[in-house]
Protein backbone atom coordinates (compact mmCIF):
# COMPACT_ATOMS: atom_id res chain seq x y z
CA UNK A 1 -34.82 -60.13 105.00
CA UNK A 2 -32.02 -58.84 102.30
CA UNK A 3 -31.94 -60.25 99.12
CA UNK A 4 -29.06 -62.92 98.63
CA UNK A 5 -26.39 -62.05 96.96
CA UNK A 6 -22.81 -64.38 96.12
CA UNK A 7 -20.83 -64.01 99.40
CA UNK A 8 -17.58 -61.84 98.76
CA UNK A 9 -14.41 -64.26 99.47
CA UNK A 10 -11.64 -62.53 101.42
CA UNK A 11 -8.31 -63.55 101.50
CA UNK A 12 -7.49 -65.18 105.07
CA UNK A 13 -3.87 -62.98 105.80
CA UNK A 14 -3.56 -63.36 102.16
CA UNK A 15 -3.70 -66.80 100.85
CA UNK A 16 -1.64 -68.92 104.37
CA UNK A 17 -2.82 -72.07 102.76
CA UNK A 18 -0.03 -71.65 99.78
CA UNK A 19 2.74 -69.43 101.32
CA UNK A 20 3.62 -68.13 104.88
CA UNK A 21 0.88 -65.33 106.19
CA UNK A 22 1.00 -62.21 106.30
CA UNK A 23 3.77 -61.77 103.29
CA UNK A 24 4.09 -60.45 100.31
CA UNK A 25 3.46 -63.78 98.39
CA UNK A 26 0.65 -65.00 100.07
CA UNK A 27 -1.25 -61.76 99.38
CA UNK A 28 -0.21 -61.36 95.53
CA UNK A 29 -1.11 -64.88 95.04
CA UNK A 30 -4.64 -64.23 96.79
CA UNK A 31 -5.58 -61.24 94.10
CA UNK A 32 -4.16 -63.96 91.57
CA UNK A 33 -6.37 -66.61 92.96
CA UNK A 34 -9.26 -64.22 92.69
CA UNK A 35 -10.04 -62.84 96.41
CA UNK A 36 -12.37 -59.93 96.65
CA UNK A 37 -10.32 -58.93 99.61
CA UNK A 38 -8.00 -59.28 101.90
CA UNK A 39 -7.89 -59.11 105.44
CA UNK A 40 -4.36 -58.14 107.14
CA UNK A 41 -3.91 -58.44 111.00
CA UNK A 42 -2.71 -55.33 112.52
CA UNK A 43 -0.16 -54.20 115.45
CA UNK A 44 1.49 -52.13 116.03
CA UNK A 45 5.92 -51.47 116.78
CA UNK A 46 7.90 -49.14 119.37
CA UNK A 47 7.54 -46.44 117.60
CA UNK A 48 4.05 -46.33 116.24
CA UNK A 49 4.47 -48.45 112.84
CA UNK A 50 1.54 -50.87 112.03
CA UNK A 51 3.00 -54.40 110.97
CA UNK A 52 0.97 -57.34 109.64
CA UNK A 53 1.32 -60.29 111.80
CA UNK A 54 -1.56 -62.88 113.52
CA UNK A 55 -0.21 -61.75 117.03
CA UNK A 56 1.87 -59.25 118.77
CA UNK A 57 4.26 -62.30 119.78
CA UNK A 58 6.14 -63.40 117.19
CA UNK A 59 8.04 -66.04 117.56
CA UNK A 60 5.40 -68.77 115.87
CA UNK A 61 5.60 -66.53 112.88
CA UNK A 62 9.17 -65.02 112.11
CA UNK A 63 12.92 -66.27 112.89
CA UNK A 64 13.16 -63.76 116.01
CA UNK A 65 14.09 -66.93 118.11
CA UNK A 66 17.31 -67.76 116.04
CA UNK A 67 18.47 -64.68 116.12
CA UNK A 68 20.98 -63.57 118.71
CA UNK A 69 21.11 -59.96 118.79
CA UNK A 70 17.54 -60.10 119.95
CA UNK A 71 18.34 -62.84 122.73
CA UNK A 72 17.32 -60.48 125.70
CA UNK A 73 14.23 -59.47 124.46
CA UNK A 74 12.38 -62.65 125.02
CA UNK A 75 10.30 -61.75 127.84
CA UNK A 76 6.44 -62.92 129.66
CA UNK A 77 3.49 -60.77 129.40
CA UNK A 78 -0.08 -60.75 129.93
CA UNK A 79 -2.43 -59.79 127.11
CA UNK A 80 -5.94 -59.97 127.19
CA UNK A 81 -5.34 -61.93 130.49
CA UNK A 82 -3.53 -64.45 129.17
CA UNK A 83 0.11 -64.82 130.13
CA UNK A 84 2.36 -65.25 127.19
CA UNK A 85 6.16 -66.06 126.52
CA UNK A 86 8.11 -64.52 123.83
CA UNK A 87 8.91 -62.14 121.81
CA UNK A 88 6.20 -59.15 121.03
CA UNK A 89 6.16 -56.41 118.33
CA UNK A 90 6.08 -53.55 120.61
CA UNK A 91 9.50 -54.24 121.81
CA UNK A 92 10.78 -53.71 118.69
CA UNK A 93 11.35 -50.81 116.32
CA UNK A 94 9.94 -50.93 112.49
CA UNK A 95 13.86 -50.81 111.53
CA UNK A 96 14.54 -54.04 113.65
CA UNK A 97 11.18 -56.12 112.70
CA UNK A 98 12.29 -55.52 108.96
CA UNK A 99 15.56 -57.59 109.42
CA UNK A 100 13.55 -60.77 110.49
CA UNK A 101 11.87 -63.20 107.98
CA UNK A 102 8.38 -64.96 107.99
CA UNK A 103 7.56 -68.47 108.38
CA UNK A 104 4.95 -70.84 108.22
CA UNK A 105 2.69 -70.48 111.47
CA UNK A 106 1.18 -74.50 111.65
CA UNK A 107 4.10 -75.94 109.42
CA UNK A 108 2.41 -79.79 110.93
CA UNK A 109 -0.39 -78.91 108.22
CA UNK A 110 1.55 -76.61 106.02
CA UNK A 111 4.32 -78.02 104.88
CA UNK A 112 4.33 -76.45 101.46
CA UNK A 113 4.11 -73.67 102.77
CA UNK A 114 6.78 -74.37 105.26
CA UNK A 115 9.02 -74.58 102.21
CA UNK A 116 8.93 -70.40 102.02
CA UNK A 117 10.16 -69.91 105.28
CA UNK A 118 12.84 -67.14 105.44
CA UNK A 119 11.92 -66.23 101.96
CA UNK A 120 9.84 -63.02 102.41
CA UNK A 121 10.32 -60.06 105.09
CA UNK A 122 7.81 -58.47 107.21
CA UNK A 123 5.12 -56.14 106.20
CA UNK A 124 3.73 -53.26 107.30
CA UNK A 125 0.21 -51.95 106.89
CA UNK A 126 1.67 -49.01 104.41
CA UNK A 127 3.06 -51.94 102.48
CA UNK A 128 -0.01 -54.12 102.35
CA UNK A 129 -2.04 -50.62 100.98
CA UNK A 130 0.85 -50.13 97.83
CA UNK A 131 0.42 -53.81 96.98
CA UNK A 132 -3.52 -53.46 96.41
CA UNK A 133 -2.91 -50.47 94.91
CA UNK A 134 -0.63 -52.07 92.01
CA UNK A 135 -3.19 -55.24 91.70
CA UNK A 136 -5.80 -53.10 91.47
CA UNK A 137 -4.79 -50.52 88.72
CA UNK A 138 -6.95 -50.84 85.50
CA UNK A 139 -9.21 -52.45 87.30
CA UNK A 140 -12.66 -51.76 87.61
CA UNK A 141 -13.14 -53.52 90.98
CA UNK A 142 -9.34 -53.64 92.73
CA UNK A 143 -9.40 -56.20 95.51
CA UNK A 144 -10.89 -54.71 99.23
CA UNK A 145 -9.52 -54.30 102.50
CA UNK A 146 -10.68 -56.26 105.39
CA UNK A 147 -8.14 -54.99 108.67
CA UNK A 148 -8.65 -56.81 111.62
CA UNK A 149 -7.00 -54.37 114.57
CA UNK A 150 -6.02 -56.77 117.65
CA UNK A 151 -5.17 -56.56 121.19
CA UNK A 152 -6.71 -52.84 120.45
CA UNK A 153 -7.43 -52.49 124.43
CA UNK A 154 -3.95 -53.65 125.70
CA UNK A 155 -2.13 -51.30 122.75
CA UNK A 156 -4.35 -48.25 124.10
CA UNK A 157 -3.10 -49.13 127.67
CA UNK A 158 0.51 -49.50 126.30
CA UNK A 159 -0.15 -46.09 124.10
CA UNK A 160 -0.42 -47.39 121.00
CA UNK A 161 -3.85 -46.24 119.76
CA UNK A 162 -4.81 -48.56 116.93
CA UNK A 163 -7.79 -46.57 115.47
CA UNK A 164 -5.44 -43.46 115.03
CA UNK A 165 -2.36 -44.94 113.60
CA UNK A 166 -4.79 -46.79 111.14
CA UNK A 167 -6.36 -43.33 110.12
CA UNK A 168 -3.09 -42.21 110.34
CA UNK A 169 -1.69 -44.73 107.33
CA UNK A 170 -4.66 -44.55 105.67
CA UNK A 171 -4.85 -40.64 105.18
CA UNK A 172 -0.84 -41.06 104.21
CA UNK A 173 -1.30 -43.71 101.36
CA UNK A 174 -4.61 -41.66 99.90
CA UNK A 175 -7.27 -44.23 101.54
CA UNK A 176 -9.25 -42.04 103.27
CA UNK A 177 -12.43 -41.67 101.15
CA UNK A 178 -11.88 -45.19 99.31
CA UNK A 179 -14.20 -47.71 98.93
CA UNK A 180 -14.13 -51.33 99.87
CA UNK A 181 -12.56 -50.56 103.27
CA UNK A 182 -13.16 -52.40 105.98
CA UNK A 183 -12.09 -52.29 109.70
CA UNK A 184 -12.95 -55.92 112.40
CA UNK A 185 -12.54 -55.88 115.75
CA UNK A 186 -12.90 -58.21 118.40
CA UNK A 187 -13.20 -54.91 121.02
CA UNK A 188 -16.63 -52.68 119.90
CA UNK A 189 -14.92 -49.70 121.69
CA UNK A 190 -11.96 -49.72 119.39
CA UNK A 191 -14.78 -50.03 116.34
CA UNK A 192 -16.93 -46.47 118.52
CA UNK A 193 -13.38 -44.78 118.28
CA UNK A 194 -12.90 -45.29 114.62
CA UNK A 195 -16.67 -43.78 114.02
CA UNK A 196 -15.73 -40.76 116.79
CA UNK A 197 -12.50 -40.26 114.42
CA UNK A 198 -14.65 -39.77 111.36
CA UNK A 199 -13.71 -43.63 109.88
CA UNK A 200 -15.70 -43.75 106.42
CA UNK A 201 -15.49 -47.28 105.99
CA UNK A 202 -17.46 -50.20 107.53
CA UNK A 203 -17.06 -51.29 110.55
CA UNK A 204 -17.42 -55.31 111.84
CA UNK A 205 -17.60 -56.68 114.92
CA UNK A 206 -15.81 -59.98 115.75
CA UNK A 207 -17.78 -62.31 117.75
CA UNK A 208 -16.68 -65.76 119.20
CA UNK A 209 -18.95 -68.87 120.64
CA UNK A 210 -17.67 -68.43 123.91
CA UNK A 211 -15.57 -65.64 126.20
CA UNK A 212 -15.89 -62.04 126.80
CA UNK A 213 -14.72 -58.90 124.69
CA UNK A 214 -11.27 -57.76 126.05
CA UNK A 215 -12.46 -54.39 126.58
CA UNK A 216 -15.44 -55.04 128.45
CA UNK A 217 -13.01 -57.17 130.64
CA UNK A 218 -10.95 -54.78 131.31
CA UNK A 219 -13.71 -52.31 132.37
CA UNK A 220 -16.49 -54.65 133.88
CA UNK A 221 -13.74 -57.34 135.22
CA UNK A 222 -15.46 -60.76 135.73
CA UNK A 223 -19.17 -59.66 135.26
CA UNK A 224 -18.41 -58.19 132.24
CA UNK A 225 -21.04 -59.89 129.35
CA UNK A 226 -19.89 -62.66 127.32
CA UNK A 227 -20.19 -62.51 123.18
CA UNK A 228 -23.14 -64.49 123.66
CA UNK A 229 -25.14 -61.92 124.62
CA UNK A 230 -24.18 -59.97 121.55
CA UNK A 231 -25.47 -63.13 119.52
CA UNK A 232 -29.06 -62.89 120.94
CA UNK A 233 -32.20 -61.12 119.47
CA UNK A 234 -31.82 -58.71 121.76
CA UNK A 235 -28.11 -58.30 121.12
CA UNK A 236 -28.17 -58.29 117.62
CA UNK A 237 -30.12 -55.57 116.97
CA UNK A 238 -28.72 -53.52 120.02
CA UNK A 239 -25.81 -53.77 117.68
CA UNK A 240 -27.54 -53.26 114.27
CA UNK A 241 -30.68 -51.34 113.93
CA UNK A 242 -31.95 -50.44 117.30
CA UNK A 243 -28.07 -49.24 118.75
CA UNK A 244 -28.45 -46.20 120.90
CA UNK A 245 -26.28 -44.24 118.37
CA UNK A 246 -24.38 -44.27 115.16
CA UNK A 247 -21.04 -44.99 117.09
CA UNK A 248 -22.55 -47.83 118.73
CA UNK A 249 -24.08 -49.20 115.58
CA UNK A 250 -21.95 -51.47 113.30
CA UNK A 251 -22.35 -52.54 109.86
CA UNK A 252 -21.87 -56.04 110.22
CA UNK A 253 -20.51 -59.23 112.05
CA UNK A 254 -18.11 -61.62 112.03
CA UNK A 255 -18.54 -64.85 113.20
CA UNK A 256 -16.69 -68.83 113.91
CA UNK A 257 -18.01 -71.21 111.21
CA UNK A 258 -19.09 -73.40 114.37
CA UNK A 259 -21.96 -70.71 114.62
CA UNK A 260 -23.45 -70.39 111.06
CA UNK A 261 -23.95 -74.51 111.18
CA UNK A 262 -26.63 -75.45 113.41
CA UNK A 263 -25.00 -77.29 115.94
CA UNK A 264 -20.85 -78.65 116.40
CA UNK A 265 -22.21 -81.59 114.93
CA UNK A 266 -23.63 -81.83 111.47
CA UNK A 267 -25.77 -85.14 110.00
CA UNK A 268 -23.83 -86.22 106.86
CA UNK A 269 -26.85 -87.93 106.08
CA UNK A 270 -28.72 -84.75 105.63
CA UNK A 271 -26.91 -84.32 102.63
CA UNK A 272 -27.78 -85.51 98.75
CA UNK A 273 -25.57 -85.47 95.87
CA UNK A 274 -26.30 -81.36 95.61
CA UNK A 275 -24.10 -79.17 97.23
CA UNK A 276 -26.59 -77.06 98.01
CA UNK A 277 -29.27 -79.42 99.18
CA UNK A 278 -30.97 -79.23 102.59
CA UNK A 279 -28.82 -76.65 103.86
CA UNK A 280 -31.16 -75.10 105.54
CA UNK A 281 -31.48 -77.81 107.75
CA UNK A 282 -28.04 -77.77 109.16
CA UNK A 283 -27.22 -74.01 109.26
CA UNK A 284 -28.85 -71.71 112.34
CA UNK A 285 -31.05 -68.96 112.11
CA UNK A 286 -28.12 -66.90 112.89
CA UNK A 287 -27.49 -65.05 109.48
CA UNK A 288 -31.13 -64.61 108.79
CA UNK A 289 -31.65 -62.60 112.39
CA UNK A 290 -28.65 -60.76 111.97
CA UNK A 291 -29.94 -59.76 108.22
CA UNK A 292 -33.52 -58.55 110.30
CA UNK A 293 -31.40 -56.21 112.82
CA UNK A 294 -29.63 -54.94 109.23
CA UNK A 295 -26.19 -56.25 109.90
CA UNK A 296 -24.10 -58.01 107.54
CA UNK A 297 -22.51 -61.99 108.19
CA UNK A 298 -19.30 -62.32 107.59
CA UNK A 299 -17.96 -65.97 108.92
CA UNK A 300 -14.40 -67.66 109.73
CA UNK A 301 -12.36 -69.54 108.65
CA UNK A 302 -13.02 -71.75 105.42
CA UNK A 303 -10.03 -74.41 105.54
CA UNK A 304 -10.05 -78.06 103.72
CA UNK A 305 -7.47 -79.71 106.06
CA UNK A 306 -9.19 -82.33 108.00
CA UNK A 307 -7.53 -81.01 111.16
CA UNK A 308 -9.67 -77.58 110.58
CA UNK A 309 -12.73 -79.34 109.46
CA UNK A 310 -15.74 -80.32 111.62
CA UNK A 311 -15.06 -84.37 112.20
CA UNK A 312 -18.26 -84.96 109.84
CA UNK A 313 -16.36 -83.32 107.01
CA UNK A 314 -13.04 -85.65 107.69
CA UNK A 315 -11.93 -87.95 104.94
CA UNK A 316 -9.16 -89.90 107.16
CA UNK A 317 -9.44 -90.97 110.53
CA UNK A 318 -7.74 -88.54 113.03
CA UNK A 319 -4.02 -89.88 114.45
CA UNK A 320 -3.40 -91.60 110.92
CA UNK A 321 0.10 -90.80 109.07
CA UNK A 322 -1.20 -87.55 107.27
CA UNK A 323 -4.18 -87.31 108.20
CA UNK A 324 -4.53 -84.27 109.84
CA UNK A 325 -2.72 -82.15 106.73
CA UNK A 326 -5.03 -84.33 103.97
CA UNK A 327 -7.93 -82.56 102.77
CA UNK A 328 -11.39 -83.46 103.84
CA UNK A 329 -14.52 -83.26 102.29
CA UNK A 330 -13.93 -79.23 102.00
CA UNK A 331 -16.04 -78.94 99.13
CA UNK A 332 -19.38 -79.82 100.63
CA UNK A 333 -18.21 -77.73 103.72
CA UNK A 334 -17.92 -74.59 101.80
CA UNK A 335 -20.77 -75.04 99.79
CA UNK A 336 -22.87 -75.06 102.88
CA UNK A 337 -21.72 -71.93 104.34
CA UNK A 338 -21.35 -70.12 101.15
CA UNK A 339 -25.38 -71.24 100.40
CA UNK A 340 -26.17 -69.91 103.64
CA UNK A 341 -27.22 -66.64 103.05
CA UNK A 342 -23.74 -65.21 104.91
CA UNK A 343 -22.34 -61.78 102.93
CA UNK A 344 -18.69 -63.09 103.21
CA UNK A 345 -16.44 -65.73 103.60
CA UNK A 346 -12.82 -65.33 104.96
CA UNK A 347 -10.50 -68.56 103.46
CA UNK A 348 -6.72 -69.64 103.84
CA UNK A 349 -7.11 -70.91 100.52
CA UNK A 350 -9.21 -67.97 98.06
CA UNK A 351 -9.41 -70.02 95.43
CA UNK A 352 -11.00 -72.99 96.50
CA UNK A 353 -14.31 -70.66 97.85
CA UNK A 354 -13.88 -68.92 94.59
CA UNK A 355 -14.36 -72.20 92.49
CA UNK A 356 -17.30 -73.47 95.22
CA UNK A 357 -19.09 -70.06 95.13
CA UNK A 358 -18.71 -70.02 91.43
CA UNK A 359 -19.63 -73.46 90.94
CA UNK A 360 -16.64 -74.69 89.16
């Protein structure tokens, strides 16, 4: 087993728990709130330009819906085989996307946050790079990159290969051989592609508690294997130590918060008056068999509203006038999963895992 070092905090699209993800202010104020990292969403436009938004369809995220002279490009699609209404990046050229404005993406929760909406443009990847590049200068350790590339199987089918535009902006803004990078996917062939490209960086495989990768869907159909058997022994170190080949091996993963804890429901009675008592007790033996196959444990997403916390880590009952936007008992639900042994923590909020890590 590795030695245990503080878990690195990356900033969650920035810092979404202050101002609108994905935009300039919510990643400046996540270096200011002291993120290690960030970690962008990528996908990609018409023609070829990586833009940083949660999804392809936009119209949660950005005022696309108000605005008329892109009316008729409201359309359905299927991605990942889910059908979807709306209005998606690829239908739009970099030039177009950069006239619309960002808003808050759960405004019920956010309502701060809400109060930014139509105050910052759309970003591209290219963008995101120049901003760590001015937070970082004269520092000795400028804040990482953590780039999450999604839908990467239905892009590839549409011809927009992810893995090569990102190589593609990286090599243009000087990134190739720098450190701290970081590339997630949800899709292990998109992360194979990236290694086949000569990607330097890390590479991280997204894993959820229930479904099946996109990619093996598309290639296996309905037999294809579900995450879960990437979360056994067996699959663990068929994706860490004992992978048939340096493409297939990965340098980490990332997984739900759900998983780390021992079970969806957590004793608050197991808990004394330290933050960072028992905790072995009510985490799983997830992290510490994933450290044995030599992969890294990254976990998402640390968030104090009560509506994104476990119900044994809600302060107000659920329906209540406010309750789902109050905070819960966030602090003793970071503490836990930053005590348990995981290499990284992704947060909407950086500086409320920087303060619990730090113990402040």
């Amino acid at each position: 087993m590795r030695a245990r070092t503080a878990p690195v905090v990356i900033g969650h699209r920035g810092a979404p728990g202050y101002r609108p993800e994905h935009t300039q202010g919510s990643y400046e104020l996540a270096f200011q709130l002291g993120a290690d990292a960030v970690e962008p969403d990528i996908v990609a436009t018409k023609d070829g330009v990586l833009v940083l938004r949660h999804e392809n369809e936009i119209s949660g995220t950005t005022d696309v819906a108000d605005r008329a002279e892109f009316a008729d490009r409201r359309t359905t699609k299927e991605v990942d085989g889910v059908a979807q209404t709306g209005w998606f990046t690829e239908d739009f050229t970099w030039d177009e996307l950069s006239t619309l404005r960002a808003r808050e993406r759960i405004p019920g929760l956010r309502q701060h946050s809400s109060t930014f909406d139509g105050h910052y443009p759309l970003l591209r990847l290219r963008d995101l790079l120049d901003l760590i590049d001015r937070a970082g200068e004269g520092s000795a350790r400028p804040p990482g990159l953590v780039a999450e590339l999604k839908h990467a199987t239905y892009f590839e089918a549409a011809g927009y290969p992810l893995d090569e535009l990102l190589l593609r902006d990286l090599a243009d803004a000087g990134w190739t051989d720098r450190a701290g990078v970081v590339v997630e996917s949800f899709e292990r062939t998109v992360l194979v592609k990236l290694h086949d490209r000569g990607f330097r960086g890390r590479r991280v495989y997204l894993l959820e508690d229930a479904g099946a990768p996109a990619d093996r869907v598309a290639a296996l159909g309905s037999s294809a294997p579900g995450y879960d058997s990437d979360l056994s022994l067996r699959g663990l170190y068929a994706l860490g130590s004992a992978a048939p080949s340096a493409a297939d091996r990965v340098d980490g993963i990332s997984v739900e918060t759900s998983l780390v804890l021992s079970s969806g429901s957590v004793s608050m009675a197991l808990f004394g008056e330290d933050d960072a008592a028992d905790v072995g007790a009510v985490t799983s033996d997830l992290v510490d068999l994933a450290h044995s196959a030599g992969l890294a444990v990254f976990c998402w997403t640390l968030r104090p509203e009560n509506a994104m916390l476990p119900a044994e880590f809600r302060t107000v009952a659920a329906g209540g006038t406010g309750a789902d936007a109050a905070w819960g008992d966030w602090r003793r639900h970071f503490s836990i999963l930053l005590h348990s042994g995981v290499d990284g923590v992704f947060a909407d909020h950086p500086d409320l895992a920087v303060a619990v890590r730090d113990g402040r």
